[in-house]
N, C-alpha and C. Protein backbone atom coordinates (compact mmCIF):
# COMPACT_ATOMS: atom_id res chain seq x y z
N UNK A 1 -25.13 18.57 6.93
CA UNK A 1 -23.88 17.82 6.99
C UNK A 1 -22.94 18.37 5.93
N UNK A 2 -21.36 18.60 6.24
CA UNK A 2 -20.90 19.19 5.29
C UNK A 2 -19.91 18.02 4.78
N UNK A 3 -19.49 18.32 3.72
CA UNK A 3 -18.29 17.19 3.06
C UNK A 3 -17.24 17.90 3.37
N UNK A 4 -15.79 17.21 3.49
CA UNK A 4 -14.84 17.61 3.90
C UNK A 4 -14.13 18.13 2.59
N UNK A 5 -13.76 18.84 2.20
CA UNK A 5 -13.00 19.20 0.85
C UNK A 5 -11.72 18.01 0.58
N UNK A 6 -11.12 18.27 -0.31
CA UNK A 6 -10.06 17.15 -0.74
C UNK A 6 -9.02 17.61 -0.10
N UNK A 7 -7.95 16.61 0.47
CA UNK A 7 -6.83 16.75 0.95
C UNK A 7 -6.49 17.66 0.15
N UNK A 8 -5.64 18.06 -0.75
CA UNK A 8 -4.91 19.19 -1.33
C UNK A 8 -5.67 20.50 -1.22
N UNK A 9 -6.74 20.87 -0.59
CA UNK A 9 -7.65 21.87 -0.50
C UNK A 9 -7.40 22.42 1.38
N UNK A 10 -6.87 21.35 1.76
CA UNK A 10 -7.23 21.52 3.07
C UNK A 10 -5.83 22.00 3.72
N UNK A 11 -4.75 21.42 3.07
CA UNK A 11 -3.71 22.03 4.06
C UNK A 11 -3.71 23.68 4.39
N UNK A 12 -2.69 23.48 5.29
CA UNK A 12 -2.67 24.96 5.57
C UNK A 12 -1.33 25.56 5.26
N UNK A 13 -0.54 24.55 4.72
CA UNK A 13 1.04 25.00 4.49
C UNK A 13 2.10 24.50 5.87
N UNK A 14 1.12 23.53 6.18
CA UNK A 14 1.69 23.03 7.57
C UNK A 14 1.74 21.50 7.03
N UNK A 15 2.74 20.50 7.23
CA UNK A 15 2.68 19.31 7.13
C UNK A 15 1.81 18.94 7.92
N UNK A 16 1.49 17.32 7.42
CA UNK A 16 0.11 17.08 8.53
C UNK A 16 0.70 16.38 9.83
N UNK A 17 1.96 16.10 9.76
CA UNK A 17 2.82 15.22 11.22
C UNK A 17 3.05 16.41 12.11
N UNK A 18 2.86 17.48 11.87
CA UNK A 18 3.57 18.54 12.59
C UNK A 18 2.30 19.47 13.78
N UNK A 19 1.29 18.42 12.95
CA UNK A 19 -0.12 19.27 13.35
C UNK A 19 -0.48 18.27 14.62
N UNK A 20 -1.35 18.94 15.17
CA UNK A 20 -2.00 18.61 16.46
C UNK A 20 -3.51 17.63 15.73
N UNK A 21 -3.78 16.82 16.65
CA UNK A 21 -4.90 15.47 16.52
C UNK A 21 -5.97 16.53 16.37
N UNK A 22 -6.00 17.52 16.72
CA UNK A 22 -7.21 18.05 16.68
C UNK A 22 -7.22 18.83 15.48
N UNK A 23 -6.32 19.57 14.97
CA UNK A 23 -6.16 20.70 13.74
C UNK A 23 -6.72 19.44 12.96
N UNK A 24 -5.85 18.21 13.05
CA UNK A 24 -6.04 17.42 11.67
C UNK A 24 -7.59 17.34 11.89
N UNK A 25 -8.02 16.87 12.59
CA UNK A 25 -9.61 16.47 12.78
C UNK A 25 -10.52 17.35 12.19
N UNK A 26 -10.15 18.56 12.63
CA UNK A 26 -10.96 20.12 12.22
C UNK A 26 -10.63 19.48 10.69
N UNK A 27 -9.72 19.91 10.26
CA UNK A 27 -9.50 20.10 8.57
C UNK A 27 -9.86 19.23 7.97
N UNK A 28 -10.40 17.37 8.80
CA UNK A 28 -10.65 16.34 8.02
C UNK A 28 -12.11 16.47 7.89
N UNK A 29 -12.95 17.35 9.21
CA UNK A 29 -14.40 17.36 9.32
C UNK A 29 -14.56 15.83 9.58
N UNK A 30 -13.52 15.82 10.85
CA UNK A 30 -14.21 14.26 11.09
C UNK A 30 -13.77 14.21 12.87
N UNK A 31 -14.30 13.17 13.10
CA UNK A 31 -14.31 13.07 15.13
C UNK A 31 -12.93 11.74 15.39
N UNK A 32 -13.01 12.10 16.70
CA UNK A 32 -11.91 10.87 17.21
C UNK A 32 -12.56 9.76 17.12
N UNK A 33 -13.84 9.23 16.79
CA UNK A 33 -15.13 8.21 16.69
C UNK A 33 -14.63 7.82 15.78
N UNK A 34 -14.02 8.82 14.53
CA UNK A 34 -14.02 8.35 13.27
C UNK A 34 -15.52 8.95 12.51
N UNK A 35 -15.73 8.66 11.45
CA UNK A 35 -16.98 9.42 10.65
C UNK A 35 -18.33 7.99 10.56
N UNK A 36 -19.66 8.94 10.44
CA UNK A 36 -21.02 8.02 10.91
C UNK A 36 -20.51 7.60 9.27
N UNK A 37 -22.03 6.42 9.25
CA UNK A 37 -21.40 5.52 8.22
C UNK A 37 -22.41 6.51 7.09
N UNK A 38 -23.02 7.25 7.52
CA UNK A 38 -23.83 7.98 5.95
C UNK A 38 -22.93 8.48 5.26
N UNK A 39 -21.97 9.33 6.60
CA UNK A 39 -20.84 10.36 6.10
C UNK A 39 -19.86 10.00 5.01
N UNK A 40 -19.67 8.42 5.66
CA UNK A 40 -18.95 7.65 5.10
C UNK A 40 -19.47 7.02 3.46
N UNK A 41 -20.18 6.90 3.76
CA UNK A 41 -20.49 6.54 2.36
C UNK A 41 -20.67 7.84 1.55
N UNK A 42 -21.29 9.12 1.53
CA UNK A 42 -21.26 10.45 0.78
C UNK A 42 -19.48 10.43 0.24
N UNK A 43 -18.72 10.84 1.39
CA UNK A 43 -16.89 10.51 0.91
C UNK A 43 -16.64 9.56 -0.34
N UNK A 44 -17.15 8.94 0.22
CA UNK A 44 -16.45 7.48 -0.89
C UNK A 44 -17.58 7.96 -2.32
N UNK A 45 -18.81 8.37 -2.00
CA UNK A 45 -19.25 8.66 -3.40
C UNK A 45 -18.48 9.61 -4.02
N UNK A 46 -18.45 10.82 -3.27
CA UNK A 46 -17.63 12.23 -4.11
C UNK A 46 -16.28 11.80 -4.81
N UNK A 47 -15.62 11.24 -3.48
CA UNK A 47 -14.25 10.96 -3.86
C UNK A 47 -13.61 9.70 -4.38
N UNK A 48 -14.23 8.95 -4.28
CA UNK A 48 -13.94 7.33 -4.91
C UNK A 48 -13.55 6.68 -3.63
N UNK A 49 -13.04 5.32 -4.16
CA UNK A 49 -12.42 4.62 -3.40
C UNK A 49 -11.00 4.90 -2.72
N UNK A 50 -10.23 4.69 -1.61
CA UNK A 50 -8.99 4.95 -1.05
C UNK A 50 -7.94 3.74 -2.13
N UNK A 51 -7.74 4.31 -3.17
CA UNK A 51 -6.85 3.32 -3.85
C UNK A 51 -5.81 3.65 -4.49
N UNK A 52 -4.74 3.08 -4.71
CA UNK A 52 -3.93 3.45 -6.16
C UNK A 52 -4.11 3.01 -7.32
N UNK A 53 -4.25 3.81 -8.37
CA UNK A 53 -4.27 3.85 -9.39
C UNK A 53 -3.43 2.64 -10.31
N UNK A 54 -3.49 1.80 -11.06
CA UNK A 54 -2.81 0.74 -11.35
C UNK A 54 -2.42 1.33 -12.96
N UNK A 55 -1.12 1.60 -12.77
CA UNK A 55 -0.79 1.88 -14.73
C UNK A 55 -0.33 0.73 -14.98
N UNK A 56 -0.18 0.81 -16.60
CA UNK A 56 0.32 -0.55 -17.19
C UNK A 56 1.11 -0.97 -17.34
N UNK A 57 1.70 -2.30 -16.60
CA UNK A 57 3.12 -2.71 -16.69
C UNK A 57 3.74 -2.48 -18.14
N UNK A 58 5.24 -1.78 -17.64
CA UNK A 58 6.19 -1.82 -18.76
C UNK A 58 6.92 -3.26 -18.91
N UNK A 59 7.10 -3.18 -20.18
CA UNK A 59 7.43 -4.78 -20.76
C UNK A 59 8.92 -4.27 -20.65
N UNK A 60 9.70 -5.43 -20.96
CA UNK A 60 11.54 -5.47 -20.97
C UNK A 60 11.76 -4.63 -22.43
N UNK A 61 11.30 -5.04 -23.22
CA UNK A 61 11.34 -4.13 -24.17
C UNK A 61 11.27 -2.15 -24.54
N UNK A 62 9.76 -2.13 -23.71
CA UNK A 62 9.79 -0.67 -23.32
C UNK A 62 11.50 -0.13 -22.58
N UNK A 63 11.78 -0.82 -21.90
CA UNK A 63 12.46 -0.64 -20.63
C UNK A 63 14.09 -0.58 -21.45
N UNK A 64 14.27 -1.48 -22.22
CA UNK A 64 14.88 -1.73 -23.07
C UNK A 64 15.75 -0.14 -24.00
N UNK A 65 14.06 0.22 -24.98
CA UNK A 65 14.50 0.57 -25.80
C UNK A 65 14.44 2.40 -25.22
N UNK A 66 13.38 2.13 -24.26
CA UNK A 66 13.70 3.73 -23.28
C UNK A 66 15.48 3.86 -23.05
N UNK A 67 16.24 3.10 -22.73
CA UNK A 67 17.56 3.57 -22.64
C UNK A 67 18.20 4.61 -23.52
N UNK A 68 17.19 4.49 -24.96
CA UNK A 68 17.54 5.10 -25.97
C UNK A 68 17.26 6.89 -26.12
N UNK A 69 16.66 6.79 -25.08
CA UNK A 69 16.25 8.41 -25.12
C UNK A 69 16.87 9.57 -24.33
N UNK A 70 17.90 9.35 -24.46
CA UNK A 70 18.86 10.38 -23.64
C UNK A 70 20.03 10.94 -24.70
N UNK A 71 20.07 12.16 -24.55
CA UNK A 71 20.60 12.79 -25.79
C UNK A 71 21.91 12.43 -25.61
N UNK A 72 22.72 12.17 -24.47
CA UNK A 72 23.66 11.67 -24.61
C UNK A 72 24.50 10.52 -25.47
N UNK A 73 23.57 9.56 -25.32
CA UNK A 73 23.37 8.67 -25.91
C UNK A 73 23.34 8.41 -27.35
N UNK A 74 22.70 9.51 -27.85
CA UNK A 74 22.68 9.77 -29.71
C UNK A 74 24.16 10.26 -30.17
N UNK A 75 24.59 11.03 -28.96
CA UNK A 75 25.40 11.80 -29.78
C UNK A 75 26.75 10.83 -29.46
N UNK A 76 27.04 9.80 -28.29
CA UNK A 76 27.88 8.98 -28.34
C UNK A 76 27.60 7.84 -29.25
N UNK A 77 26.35 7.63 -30.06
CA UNK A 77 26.58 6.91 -31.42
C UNK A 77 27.02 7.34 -32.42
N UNK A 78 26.87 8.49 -32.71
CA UNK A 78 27.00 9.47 -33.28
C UNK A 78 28.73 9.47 -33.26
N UNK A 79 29.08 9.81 -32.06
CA UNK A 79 30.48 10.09 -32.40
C UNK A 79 30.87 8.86 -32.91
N UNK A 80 30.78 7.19 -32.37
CA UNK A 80 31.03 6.17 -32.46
C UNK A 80 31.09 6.15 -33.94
N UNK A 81 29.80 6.61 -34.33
CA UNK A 81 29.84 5.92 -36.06
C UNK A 81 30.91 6.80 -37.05
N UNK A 82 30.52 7.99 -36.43
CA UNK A 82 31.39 9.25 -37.73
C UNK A 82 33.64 8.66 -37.28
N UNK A 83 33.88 7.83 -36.04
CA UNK A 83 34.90 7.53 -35.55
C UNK A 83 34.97 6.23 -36.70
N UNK A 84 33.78 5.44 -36.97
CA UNK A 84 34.20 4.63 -37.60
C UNK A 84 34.19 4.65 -39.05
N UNK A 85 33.50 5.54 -39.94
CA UNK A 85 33.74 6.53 -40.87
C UNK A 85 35.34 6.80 -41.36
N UNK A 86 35.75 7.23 -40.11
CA UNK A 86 37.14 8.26 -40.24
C UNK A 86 37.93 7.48 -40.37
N UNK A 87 37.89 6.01 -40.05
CA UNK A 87 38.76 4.63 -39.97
C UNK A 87 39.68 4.49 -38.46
N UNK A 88 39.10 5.44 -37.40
CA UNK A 88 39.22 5.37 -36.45
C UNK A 88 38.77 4.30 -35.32
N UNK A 89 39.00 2.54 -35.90
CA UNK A 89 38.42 1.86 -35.09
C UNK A 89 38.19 1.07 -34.28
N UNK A 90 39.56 1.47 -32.87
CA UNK A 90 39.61 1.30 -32.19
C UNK A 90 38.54 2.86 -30.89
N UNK A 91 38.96 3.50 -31.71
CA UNK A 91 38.08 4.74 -31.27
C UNK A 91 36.37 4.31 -31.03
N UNK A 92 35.78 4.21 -32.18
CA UNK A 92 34.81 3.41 -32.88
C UNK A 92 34.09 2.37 -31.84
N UNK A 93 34.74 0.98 -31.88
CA UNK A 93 34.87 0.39 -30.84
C UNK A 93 34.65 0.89 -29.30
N UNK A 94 35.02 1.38 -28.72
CA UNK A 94 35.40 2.07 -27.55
C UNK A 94 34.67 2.73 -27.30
N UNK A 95 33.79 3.84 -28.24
CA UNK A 95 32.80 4.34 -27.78
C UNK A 95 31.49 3.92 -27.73
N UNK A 96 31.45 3.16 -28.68
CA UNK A 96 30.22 2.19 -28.99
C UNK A 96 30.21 0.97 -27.64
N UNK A 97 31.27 0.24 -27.45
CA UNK A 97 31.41 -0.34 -26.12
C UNK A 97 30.43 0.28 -24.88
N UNK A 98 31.25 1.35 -24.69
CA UNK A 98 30.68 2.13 -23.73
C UNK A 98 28.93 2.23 -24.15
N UNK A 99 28.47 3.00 -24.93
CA UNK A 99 27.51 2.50 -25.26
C UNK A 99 26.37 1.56 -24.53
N UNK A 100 27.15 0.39 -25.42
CA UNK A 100 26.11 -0.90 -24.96
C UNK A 100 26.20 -0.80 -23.79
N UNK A 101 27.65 -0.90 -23.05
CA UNK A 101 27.39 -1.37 -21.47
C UNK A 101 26.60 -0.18 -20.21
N UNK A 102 26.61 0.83 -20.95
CA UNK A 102 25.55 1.80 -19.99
C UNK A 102 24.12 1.32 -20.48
N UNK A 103 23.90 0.81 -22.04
CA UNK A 103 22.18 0.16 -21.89
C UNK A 103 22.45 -0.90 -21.37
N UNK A 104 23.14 -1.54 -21.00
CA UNK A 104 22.66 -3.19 -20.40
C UNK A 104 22.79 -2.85 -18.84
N UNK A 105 23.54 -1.96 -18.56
CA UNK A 105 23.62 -1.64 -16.47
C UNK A 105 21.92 -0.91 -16.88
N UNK A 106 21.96 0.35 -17.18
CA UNK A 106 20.33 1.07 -17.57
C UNK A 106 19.37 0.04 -17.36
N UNK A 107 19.46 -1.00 -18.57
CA UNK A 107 18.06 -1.91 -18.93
C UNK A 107 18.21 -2.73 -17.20
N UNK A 108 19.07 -3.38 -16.77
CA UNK A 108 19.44 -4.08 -15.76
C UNK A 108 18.62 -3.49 -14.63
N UNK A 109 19.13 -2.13 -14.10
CA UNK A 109 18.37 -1.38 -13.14
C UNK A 109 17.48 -0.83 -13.02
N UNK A 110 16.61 -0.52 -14.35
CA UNK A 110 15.06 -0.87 -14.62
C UNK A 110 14.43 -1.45 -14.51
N UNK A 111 15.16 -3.01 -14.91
CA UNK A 111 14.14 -4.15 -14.83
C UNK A 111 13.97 -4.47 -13.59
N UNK A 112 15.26 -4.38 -12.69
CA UNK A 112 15.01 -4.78 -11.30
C UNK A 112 14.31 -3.71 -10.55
N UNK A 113 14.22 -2.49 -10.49
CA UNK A 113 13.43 -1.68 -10.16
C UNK A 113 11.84 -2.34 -10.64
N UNK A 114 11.47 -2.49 -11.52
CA UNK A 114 9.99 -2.68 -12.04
C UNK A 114 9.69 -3.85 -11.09
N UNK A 115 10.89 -4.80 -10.81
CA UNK A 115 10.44 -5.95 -10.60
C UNK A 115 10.49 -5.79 -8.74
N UNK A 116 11.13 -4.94 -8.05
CA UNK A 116 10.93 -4.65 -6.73
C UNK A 116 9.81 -3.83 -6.77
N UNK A 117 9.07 -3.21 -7.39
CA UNK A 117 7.61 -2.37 -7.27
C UNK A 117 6.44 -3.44 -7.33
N UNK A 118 6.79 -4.41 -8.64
CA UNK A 118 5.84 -5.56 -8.70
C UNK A 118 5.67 -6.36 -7.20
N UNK A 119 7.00 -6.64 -6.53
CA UNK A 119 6.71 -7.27 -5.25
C UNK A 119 6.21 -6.38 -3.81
N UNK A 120 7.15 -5.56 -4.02
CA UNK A 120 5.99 -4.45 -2.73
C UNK A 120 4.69 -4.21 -2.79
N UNK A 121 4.11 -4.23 -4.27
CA UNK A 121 2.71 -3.97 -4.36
C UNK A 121 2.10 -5.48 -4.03
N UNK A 122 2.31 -6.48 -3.59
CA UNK A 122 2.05 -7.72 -3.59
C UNK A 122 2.19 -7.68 -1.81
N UNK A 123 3.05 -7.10 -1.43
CA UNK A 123 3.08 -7.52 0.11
C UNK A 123 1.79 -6.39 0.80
N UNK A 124 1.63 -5.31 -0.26
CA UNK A 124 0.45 -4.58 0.53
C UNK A 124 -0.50 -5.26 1.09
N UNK A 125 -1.47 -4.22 1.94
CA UNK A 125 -2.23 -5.17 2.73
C UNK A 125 -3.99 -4.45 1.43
N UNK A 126 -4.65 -5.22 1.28
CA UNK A 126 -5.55 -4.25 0.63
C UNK A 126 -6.75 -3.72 1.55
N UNK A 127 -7.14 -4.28 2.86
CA UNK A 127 -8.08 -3.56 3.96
C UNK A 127 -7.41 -3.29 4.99
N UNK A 128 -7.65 -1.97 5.31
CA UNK A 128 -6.95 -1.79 6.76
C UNK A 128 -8.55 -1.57 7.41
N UNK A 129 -8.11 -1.53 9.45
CA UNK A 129 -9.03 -0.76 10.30
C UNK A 129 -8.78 0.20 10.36
């Protein structure tokens, strides 16, 4: 009995929608039956379970203070502060403005992003046939 190698081993440089029921079958080492249950269980030993991987929710904070890492960003404090230095401070103001309100849209569309991933992963189904 042979094991089927891992998906990334098996393509051929062909998408797999583009392929014929049978190419895929050949390359899965498996039947239109579907695979016997020994087979089935050897798979799941080599390769694990069919799952995703769960990383660790980012907190508002992470999410938060990640806004901070874009070089852009340094150097428009940067200008902001050396503007307010110069006694430039309406300048000062204005750039620093800008500023905040790109981290609060940023933090905003993060959080709601995190928080539409949290609910799609909730509507999954966890057994299929």
């Amino acid at each position: 009995m042979t094991t089927a190698p891992a998906v990334a081993e098996q393509t051929t440089g062909k998408a797999w929608h583009s392929q014929s029921v049978e190419e895929v079958l050949a390359q899965l080492a498996s039947t239109s039956q579907g695979l016997s249950s020994t087979e089935a269980a050897q798979r799941l030993s080599t390769n694990g379970l069919n799952e995703l991987k769960e990383g660790t929710p980012v907190s508002p904070v992470e999410i938060f203070l990640g806004q901070f890492k874009s070089l852009i960003i340094w150097i428009l404090i940067t200008a902001g502060v050396i503007s307010g230095l110069l006694g430039e401070t309406v300048d000062a103001i204005a750039i620093l403005a800008i500023v905040v309100l790109n981290v609060i849209i940023g933090f905003y569309q993060e959080f709601k992003a995190e928080k539409s991933i949290a609910a799609l992963k909730k509507l999954t189904t966890p057994k299929a046939t």
